[in-house]
Protein backbone atom coordinates (compact mmCIF):
# COMPACT_ATOMS: atom_id res chain seq x y z
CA UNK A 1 -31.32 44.09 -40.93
CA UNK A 2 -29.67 43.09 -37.63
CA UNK A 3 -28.39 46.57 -34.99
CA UNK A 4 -25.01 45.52 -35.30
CA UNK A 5 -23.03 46.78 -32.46
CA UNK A 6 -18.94 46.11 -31.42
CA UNK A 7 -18.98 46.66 -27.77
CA UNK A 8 -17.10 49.87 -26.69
CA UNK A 9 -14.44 47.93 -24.27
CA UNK A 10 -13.72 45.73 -26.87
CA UNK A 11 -12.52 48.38 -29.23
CA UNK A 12 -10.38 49.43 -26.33
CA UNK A 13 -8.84 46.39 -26.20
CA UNK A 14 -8.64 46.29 -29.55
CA UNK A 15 -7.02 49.80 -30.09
CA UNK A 16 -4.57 49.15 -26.85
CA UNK A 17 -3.41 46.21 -28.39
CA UNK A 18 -2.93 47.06 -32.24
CA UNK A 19 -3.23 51.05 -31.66
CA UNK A 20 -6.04 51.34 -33.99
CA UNK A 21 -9.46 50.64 -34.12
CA UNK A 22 -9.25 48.53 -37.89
CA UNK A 23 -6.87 46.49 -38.23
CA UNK A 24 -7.47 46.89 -42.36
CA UNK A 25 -7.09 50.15 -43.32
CA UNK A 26 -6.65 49.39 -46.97
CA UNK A 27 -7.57 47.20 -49.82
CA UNK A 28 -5.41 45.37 -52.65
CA UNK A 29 -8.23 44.93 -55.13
CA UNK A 30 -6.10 42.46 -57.24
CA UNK A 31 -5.51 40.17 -53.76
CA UNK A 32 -9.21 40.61 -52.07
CA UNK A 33 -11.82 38.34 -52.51
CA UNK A 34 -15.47 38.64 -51.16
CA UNK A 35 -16.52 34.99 -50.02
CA UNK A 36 -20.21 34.94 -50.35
CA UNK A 37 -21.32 31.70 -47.39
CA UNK A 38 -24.67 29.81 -48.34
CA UNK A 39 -26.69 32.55 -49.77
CA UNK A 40 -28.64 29.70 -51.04
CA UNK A 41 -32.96 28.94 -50.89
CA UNK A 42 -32.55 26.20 -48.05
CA UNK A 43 -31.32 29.62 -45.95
CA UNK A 44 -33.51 31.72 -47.31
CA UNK A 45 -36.69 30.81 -48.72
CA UNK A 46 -39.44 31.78 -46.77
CA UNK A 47 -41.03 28.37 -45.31
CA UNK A 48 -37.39 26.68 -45.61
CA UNK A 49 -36.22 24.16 -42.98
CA UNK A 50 -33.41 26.52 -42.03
CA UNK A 51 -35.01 29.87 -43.12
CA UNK A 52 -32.99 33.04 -42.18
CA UNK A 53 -34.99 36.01 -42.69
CA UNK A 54 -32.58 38.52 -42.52
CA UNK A 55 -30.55 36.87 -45.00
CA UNK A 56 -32.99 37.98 -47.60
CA UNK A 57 -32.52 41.64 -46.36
CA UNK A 58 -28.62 41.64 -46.81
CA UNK A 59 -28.63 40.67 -50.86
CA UNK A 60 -28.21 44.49 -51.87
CA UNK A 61 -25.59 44.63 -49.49
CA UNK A 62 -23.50 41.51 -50.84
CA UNK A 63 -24.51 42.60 -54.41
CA UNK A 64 -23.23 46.28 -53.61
CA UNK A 65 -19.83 44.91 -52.09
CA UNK A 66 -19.55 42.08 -55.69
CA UNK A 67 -19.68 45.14 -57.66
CA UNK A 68 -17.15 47.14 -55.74
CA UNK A 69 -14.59 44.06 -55.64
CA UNK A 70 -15.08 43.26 -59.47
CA UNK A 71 -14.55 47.04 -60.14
CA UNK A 72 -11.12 46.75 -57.81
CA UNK A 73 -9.97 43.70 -59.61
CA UNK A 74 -11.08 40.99 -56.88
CA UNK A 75 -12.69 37.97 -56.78
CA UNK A 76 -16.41 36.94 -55.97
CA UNK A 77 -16.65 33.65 -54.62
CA UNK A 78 -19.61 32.18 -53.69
CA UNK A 79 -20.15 29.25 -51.77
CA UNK A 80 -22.34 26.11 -51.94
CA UNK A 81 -23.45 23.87 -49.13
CA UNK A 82 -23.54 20.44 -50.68
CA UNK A 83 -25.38 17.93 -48.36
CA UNK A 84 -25.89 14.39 -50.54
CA UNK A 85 -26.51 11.25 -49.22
CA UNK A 86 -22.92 10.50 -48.21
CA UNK A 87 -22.64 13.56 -45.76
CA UNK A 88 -24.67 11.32 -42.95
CA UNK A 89 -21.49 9.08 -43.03
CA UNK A 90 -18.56 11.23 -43.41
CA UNK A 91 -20.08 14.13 -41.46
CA UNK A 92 -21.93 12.05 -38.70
CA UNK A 93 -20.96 13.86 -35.92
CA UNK A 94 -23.63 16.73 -37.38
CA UNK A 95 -26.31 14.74 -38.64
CA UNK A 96 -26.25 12.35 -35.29
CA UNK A 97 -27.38 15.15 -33.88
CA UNK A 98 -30.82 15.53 -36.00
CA UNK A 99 -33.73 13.20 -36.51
CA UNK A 100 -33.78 10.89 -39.26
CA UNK A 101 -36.76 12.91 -40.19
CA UNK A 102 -34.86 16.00 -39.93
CA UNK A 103 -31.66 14.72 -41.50
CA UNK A 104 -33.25 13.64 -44.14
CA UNK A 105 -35.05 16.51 -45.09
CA UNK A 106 -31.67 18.28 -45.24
CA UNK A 107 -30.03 15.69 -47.29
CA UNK A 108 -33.54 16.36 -50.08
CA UNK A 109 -33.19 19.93 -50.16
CA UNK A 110 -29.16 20.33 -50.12
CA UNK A 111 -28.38 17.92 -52.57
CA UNK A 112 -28.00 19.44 -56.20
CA UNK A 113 -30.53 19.23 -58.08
CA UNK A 114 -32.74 19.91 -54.39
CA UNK A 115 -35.27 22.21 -53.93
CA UNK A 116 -33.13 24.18 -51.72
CA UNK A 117 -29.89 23.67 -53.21
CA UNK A 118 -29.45 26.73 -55.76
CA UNK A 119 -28.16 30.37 -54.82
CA UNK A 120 -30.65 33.00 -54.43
CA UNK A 121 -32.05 34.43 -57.71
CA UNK A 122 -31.44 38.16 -56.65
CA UNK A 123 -27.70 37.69 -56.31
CA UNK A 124 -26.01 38.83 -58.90
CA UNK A 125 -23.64 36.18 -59.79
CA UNK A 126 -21.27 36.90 -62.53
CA UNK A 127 -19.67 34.35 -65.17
CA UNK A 128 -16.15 35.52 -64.01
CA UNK A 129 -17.41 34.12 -60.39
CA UNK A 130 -16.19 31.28 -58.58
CA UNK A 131 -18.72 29.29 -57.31
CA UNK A 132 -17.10 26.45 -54.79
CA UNK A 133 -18.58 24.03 -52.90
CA UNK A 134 -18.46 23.16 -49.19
CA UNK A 135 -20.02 20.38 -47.08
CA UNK A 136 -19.31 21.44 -43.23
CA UNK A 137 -20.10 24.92 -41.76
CA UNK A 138 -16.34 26.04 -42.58
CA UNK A 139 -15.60 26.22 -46.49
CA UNK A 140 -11.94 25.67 -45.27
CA UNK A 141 -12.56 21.78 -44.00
CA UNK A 142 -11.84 19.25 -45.05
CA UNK A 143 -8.43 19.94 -46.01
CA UNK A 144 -7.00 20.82 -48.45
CA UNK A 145 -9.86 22.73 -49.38
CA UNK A 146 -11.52 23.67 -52.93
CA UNK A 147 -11.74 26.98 -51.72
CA UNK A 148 -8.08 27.32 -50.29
CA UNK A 149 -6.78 25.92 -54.07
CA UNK A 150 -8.75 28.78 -55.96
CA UNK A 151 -7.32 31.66 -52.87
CA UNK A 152 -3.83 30.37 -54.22
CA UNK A 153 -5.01 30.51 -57.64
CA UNK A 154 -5.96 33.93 -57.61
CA UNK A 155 -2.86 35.20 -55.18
CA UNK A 156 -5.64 36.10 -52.65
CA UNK A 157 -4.52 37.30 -49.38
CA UNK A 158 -7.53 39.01 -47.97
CA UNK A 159 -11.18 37.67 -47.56
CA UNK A 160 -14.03 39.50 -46.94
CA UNK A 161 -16.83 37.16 -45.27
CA UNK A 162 -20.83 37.57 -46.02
CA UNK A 163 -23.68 35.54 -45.85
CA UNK A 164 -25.86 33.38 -43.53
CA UNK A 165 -25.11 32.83 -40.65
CA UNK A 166 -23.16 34.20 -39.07
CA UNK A 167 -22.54 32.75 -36.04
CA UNK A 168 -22.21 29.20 -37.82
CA UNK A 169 -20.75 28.98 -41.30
CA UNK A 170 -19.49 32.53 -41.46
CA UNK A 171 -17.60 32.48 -38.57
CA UNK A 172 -16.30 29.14 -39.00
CA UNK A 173 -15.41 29.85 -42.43
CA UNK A 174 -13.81 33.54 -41.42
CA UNK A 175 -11.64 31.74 -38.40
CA UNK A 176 -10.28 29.23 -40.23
CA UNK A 177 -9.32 31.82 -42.80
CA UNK A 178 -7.07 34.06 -40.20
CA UNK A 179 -5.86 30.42 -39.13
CA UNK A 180 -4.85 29.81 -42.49
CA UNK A 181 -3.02 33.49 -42.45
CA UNK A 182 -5.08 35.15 -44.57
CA UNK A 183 -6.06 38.62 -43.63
CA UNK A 184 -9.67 38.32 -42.65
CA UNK A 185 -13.42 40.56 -42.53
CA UNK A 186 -16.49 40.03 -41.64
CA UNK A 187 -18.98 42.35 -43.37
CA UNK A 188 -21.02 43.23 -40.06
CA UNK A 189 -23.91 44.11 -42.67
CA UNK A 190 -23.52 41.48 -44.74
CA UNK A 191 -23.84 38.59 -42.61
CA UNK A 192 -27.13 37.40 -41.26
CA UNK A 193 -28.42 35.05 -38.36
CA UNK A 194 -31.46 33.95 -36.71
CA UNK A 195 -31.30 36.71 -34.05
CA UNK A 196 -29.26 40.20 -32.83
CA UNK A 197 -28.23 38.06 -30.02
CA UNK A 198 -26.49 35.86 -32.01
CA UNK A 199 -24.99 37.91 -35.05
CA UNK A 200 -23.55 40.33 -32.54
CA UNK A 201 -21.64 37.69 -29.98
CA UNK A 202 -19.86 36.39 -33.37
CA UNK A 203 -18.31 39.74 -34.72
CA UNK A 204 -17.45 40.97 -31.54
CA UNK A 205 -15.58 37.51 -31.03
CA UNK A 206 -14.31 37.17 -33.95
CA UNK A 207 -12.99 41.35 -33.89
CA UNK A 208 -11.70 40.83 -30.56
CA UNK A 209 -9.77 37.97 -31.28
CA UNK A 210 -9.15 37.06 -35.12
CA UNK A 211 -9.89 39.73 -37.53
CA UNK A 212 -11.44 43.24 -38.33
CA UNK A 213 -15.38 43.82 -38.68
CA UNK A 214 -16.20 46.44 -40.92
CA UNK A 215 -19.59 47.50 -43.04
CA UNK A 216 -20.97 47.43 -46.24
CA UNK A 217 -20.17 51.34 -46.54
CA UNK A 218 -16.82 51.07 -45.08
CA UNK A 219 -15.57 48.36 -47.05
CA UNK A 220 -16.64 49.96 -50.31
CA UNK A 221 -14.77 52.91 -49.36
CA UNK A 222 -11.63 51.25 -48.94
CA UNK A 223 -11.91 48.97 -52.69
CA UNK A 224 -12.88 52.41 -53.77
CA UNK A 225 -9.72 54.19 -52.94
CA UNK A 226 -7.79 51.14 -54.57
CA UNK A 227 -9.56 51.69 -57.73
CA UNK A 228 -8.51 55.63 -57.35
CA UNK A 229 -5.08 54.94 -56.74
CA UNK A 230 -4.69 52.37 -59.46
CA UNK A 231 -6.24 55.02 -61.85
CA UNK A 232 -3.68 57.41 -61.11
């Protein structure tokens, strides 16, 4: 599991600018949703072009935080990373950047039906689930967006972001959410990336600048307290 750590000055500037440390204090269970990014074997299978270790050492934490939303009323989304043929075209800029060895080898194990397409067995993925797909890092683009039609659907006005990695899809995914005005988290125990380095610059961007970072625990506690109030 990655040491994550908000830097002290930026929760200053943080609580001089807002007057508190989170700026979610609460959770509407019925208007939450957890977005679950690329928990899927190309990310996490040992030996995997793209493995992520820690990503396999977050699942109780995303499968701790599915329960608790369910429980509040949410909705679990989980999202896909579909990579077929067609993405060298219409995504170019990306897969310019690989070799054709390397591009291809992406395009194999992201297609469906590829060995590293499906979402890891130990998540526990619910019928009641969405499950949406998403072929750049951000599950916003291009828009309009499958995911932004089923946020509508649902009267969803707050996202909690988890999954791998951070510092690419998840953040991408958790900007473009506050961009889209949607009140936005990133889980800073339920996201995972290659390195410390690298999982801690992105949530202490994106808490300094476009949302609230929060933990496992913390996040828990608040859907908690909605499903206390609601019961009273």
């Amino acid at each position: 599991m990655h040491k994550a750590t908000i830097k002290p000055e930026h929760i200053e500037t943080v609580i001089r600018r807002g007057g508190k440390k989170h700026s979610v204090e609460s959770l509407k269970g019925s208007a939450t949703a957890l977005v679950v990014v690329d928990m899927q074997i190309y990310f996490m299978g040992e030996g995997q072009p793209s493995e992520c270790p820690v990503a396999r050492e977050i699942v109780p934490n995303i499968n701790q935080l599915a329960d608790a939303t369910r429980r509040a009323g949410g909705l679990v989304i989980w999202i896909q990373t579909h990579s077929g043929p067609e993405s060298q075209d219409c995504w170019s800029a990306y897969y310019d950047r690989m070799t054709s060895e390397n591009s291809m080898k992406r395009v194999r194990g992201m297609s469906p039906g590829g060995s590293g397409f499906d979402l890891w067995p130990e998540l526990d993925v619910h019928d009641q689930d969405k499950i949406v797909p998403k072929t750049r890092y951000s599950a916003f683009i291009p828009s309009p967006s499958k995911l932004e039609s089923v946020l509508k659907e649902h009267s969803i006005d707050t996202l909690l972001i988890t999954g791998v990695s951070t510092c690419t899809c998840c953040e991408s995914t958790a900007r473009d959410g506050m961009m889209l005005n949607y009140r936005t988290m990133m889980i800073s125990d339920g996201c995972a990336a290659p390195d410390d380095d690298l999982h801690n610059n992105s949530i202490n961007q994106f808490y300094l600048q476009f949302g609230d970072v929060q933990s496992t625990e913390e996040v828990i506690a608040l859907l908690n307290q909605n499903i206390a109030a609601a019961a009273e």
